[in-house]
Structure formats: structure tokens, C-alpha cells
Protein backbone atom coordinates (compact mmCIF):
# COMPACT_ATOMS: atom_id res chain seq x y z
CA UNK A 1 -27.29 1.08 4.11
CA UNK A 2 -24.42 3.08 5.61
CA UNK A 3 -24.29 3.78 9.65
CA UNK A 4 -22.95 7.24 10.63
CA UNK A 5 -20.52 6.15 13.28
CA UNK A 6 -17.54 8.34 15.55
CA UNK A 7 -16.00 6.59 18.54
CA UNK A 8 -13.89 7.78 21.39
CA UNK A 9 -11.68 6.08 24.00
CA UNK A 10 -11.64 7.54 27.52
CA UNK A 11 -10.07 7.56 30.80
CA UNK A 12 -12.15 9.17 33.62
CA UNK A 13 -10.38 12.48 35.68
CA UNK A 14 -11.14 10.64 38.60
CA UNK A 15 -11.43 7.25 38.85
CA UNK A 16 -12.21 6.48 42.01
CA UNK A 17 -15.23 8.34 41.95
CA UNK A 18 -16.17 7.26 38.10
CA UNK A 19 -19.46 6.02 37.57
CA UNK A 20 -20.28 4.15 34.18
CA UNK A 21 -23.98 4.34 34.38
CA UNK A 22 -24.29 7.81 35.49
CA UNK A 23 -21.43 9.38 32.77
CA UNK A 24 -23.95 6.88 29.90
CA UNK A 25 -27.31 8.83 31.33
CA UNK A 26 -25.65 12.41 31.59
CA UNK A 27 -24.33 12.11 27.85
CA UNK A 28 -27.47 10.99 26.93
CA UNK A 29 -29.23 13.68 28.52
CA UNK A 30 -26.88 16.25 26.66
CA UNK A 31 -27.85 14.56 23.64
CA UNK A 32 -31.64 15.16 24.35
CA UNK A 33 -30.77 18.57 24.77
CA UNK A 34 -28.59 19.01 22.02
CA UNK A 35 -30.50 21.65 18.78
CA UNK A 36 -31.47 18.92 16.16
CA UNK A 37 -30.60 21.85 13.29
CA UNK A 38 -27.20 21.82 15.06
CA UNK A 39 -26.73 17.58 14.36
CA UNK A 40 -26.80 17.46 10.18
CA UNK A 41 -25.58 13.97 9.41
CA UNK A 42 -25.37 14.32 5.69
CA UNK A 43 -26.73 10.98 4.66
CA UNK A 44 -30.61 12.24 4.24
CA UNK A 45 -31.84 13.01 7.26
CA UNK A 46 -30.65 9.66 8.46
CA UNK A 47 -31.63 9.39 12.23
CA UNK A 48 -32.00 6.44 14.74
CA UNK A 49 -34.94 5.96 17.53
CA UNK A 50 -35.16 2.39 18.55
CA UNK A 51 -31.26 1.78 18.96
CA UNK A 52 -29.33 3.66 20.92
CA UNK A 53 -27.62 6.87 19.54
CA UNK A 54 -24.85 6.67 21.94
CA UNK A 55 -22.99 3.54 23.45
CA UNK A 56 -20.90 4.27 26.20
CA UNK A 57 -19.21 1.27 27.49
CA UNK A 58 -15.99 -0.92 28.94
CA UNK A 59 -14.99 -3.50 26.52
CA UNK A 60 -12.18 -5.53 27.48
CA UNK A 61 -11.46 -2.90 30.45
CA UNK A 62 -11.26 -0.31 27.46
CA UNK A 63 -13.98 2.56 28.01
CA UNK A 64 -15.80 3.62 24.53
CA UNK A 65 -17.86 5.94 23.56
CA UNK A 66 -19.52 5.49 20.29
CA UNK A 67 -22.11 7.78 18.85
CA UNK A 68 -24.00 6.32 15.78
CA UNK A 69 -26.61 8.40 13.42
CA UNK A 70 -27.70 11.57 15.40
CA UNK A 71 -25.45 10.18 18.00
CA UNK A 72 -21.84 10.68 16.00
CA UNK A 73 -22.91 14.10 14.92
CA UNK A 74 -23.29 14.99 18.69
CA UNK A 75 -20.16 13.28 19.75
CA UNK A 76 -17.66 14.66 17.16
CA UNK A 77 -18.74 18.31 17.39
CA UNK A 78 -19.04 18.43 21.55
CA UNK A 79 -15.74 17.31 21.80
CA UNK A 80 -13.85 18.85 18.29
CA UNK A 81 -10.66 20.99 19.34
CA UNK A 82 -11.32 19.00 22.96
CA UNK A 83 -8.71 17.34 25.49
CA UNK A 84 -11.41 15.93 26.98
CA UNK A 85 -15.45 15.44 27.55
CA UNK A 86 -17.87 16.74 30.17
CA UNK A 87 -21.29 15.21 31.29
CA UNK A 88 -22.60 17.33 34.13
CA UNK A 89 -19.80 17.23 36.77
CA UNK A 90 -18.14 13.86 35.16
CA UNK A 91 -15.22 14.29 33.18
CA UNK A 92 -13.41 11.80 31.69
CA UNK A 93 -9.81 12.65 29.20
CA UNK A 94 -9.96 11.56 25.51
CA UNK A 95 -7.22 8.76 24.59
CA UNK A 96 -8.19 8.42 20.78
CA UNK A 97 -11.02 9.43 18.80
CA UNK A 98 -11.87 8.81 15.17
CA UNK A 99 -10.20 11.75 12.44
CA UNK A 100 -13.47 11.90 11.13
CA UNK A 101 -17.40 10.52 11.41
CA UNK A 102 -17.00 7.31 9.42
CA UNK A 103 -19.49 5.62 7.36
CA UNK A 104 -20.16 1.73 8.39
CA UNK A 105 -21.98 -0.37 6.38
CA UNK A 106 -24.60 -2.23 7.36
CA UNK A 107 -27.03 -4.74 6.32
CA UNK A 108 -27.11 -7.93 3.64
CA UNK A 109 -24.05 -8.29 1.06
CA UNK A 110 -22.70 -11.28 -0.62
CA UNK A 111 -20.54 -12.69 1.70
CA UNK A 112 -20.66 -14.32 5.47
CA UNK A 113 -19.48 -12.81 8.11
CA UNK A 114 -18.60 -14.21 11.82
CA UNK A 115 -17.89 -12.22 14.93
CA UNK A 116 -17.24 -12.95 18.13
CA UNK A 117 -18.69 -11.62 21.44
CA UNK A 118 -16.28 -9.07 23.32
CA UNK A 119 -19.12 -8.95 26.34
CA UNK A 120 -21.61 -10.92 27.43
CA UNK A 121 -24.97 -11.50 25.58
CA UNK A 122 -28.23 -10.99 27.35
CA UNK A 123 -30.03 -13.30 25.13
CA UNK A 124 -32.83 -14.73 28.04
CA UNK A 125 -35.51 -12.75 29.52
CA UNK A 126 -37.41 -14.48 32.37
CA UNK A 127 -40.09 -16.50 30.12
CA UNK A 128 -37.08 -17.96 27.84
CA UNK A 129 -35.03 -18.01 30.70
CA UNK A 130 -37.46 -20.91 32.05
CA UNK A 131 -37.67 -22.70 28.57
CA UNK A 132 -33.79 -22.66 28.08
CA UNK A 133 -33.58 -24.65 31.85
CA UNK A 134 -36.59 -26.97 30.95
CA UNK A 135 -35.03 -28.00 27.71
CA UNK A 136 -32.67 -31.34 27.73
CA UNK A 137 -29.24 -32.11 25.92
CA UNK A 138 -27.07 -29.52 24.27
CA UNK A 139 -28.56 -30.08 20.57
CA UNK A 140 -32.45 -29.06 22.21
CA UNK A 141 -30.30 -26.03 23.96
CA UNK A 142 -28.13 -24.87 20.81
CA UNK A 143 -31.14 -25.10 18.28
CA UNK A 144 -33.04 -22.88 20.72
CA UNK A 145 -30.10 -20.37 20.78
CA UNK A 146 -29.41 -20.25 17.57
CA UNK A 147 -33.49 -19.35 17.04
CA UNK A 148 -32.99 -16.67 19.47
CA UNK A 149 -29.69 -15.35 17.89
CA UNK A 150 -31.84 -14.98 14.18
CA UNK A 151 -34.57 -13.40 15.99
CA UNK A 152 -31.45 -10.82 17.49
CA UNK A 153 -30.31 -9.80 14.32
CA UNK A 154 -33.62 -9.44 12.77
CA UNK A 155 -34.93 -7.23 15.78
CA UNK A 156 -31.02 -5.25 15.44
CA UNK A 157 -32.25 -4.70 11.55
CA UNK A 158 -35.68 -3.46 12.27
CA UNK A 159 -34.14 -1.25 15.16
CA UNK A 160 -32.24 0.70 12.60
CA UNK A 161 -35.03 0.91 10.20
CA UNK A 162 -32.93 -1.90 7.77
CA UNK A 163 -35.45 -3.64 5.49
CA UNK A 164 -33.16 -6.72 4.79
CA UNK A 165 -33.05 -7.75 0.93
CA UNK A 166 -33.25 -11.30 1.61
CA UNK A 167 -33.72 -13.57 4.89
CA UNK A 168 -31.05 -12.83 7.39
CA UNK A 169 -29.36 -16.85 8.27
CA UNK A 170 -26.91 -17.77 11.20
CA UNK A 171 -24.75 -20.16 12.25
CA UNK A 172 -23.44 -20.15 16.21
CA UNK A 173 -21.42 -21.93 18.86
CA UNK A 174 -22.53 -20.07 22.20
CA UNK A 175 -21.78 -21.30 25.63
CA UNK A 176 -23.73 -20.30 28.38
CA UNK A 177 -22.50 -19.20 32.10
CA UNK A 178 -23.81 -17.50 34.73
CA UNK A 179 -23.27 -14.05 36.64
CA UNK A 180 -24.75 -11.98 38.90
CA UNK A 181 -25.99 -8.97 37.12
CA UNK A 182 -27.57 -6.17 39.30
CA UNK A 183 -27.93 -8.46 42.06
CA UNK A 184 -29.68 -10.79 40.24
CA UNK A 185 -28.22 -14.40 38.92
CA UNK A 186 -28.68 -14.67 34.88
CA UNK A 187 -27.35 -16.44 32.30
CA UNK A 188 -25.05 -14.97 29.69
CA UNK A 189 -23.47 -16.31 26.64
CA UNK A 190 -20.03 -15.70 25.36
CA UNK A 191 -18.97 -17.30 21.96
CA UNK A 192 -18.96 -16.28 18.06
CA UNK A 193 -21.59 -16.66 15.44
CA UNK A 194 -21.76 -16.52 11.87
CA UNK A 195 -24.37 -14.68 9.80
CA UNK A 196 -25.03 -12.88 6.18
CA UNK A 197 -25.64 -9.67 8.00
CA UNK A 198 -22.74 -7.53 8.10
CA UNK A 199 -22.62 -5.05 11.32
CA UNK A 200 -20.42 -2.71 12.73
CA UNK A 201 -17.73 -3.26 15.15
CA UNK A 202 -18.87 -2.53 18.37
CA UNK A 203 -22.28 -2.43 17.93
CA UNK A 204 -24.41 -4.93 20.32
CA UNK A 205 -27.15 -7.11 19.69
CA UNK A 206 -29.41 -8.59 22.30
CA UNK A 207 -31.01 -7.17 25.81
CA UNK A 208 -29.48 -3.83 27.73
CA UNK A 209 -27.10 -3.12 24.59
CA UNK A 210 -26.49 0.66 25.78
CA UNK A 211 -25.55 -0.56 28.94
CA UNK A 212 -22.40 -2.61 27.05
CA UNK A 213 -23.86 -6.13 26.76
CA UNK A 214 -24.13 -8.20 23.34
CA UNK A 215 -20.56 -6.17 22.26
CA UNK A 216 -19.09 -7.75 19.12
CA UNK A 217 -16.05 -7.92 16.87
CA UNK A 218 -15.71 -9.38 13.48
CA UNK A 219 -13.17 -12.24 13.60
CA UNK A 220 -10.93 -11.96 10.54
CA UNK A 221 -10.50 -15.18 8.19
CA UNK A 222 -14.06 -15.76 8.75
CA UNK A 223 -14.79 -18.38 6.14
CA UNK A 224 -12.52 -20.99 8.39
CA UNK A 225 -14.36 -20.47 11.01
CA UNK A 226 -18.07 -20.76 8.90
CA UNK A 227 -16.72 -24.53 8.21
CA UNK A 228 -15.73 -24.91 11.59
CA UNK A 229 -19.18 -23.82 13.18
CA UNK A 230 -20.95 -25.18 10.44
CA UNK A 231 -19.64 -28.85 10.89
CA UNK A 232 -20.42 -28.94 15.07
């Protein structure tokens, strides 16, 4: 299947005063409010509910926002002919944007894939978060992650209504650290993996993806790198 995708970099009019999570909710608000008739996406009707429409994000202390489906429609026609983009009194100044909505495929083709994670992955909620402690020795830990990581991608599939044509498979070498994420100590996991399901740039896979978390790249001259996670 092909993903309806537009993305825009931004700098925020003022940044002392900037707040990420509050520009993400007012956008998506505006989005909510937006005339569905007035969002055609040309691909059938195509339209997202379980994933996020819009991303809005820092990666690598670049702020994005991507708008994917429903979501790129939106983005591309509230800011065409634009300098910049307005959610309720936050403005922020476009940098770049895309020429034109792009379509990204996504889904199961003949080839592997591996991509890297640009921010960290929220892969534990509090039950797994206990079994990951209780288990001993790295192998016990990475065959756990790697089970978690399958069940990721299938969950990213489903979210985008993808029937996969055959079983999605993974590879991954992940290493764990923790941070203190809304007060709270968690662990996150930074690393790349390797999988026959091909998936945007940008897009995120895991827990809290539209706040930025789970971000990932595709590493170029992946088929090295499948030998090199395959053999550790």
C-alpha cells in the first residue's frame, strides 16, 4: 500500500515561550476541525484512525511536522502560499516543506530493510517493564526484545489498516538505557533493527509515537548490516 505523506520543518516565532506538546495538541485540534469534503487524498478514500494523522516532533534537535493520510491533506493546504503555520496563538516559521504530498510505500516487498532509531523507543509498559528486569543474561533480554519489536511492527501494520501478505520477521541489536520521562524513570532503547517490512522515514513504532518516540531512519547499504545483526 502507498502512505499519503507531506512534511514540514519549523522554527518557532518565539522560542522561549515554545511549547512542543501544546503546538502537537492545537494542530491536532485544527485537524479535528478541519471539513472532511475539504481533505480529498486521492488514493480512495484512504484515511487513518488508529495512527496518528499528524506527527509533530524534534528529531535530532530538528522540529517536524509530518502529516500522513487525512493528516498531509490538512498540512499541505493550511500552509500552501504560507511563510509560516499557526495553531491557536503558537506560531512557528516554515524552513522546508515537501513540493508536493508524496506517496510512501508501505508494507511487505521482496527485500530487507534495516533502520535505525533517531529517538528513543518506548518499547516497556509497566507489566513488561517488570519481566524485562526479572529476566537474566543478555541472550534471555535480547530474545525478549526482539519478540516485542515483531509484535511493534505487526501492531504499526494493523494501525494503518495493512493486511501483511506474508509474516512480518526481524532481526535487532537494541541497547537499553534509562531516562526520566515525565518525571518518571523508564527504560528506552536506542539501536537499529532489520525487518521485511518496509516503512516510511520518520514514522515511529512503539508507545507515545505522536509525542516523537520510536522515530526511525532507514540506514542505507542495509544488507551489510542484515549479516552483521544477523551473526550477533
Amino acid at each position: 500500500m502507498f502512505l499519503r505523506i507531506f512534511s514540514l520543518t519549523l522554527e518557532p516565532a518565539n522560542p522561549l515561550q515554545f511549547s512542543l506538546p501544546e503546538f502537537r495538541s492545537a494542530l491536532a485540534r485544527q485537524l479535528l476541525k478541519y471539513p472532511a469534503p475539504a481533505l480529498p487524498d486521492g488514493n480512495g478514500g484512504q484515511c487513518i484512525h488508529r495512527y496518528p494523522a499528524l506527527l509533530c516532533k524534534q528529531v535530532k534537535g530538528e522540529l517536524m511536522a509530518i502529516g500522513i493520510c487525512q493528516g498531509a491533506s490538512f498540512l499541505q493546504q493550511v500552509t500552501e502560499g504560507n511563510a509560516d503555520i499557526e495553531a491557536d496563538d503558537i506560531s512557528c516559521t516554515i524552513t522546508s516543506r515537501d513540493p508536493e504530498i508524496r506517496k510512501e510505500f508501505f508494507g511487505i516487498d521482496s527485500a530487507m530493510h534495516t533502520y535505525e532509531f533517531l529517538t528513543p523507543w518506548l518499547a516497556l509498559n509497566q507489566q513488561y517493564a517488570k519481566k524485562f528486569y526479572d529476566l537474566s543474561g543478555k541472550p534471555a533480554r535480547d530474545a525478549f526484545m526482539l519478540k516485542l519489536l515483531l509484535g511493534n511492527l505487526n501492531t504499526l501494520a494493523k494501525s494503518l489498516d495493512y493486511t501483511p501478505t506474508e509474516p512480518v520477521t526481524c532481526m535487532a541489536h537494541v541497547k537499553f538505557k534509562r531516562e526520566r520521562i515525565d518525571r518518571e524513570n523508564v527504560i528506552v532503547f536506542f539501536g537499529k533493527f532489520t525487518t521485511n517490512l518496509r516503512i516510511p522515514d520518520s514514522m515511529g513504532i512503539g508507545q507515545s509515537v505522536s509525542q516523537g518516540y520510536g522515530t526511525i531512519r532507514e540506514i542505507p547499504g542495509g544488507n551489510r548490516l542484515n549479516e552483521e545483526i544477523g551473526s550477533e
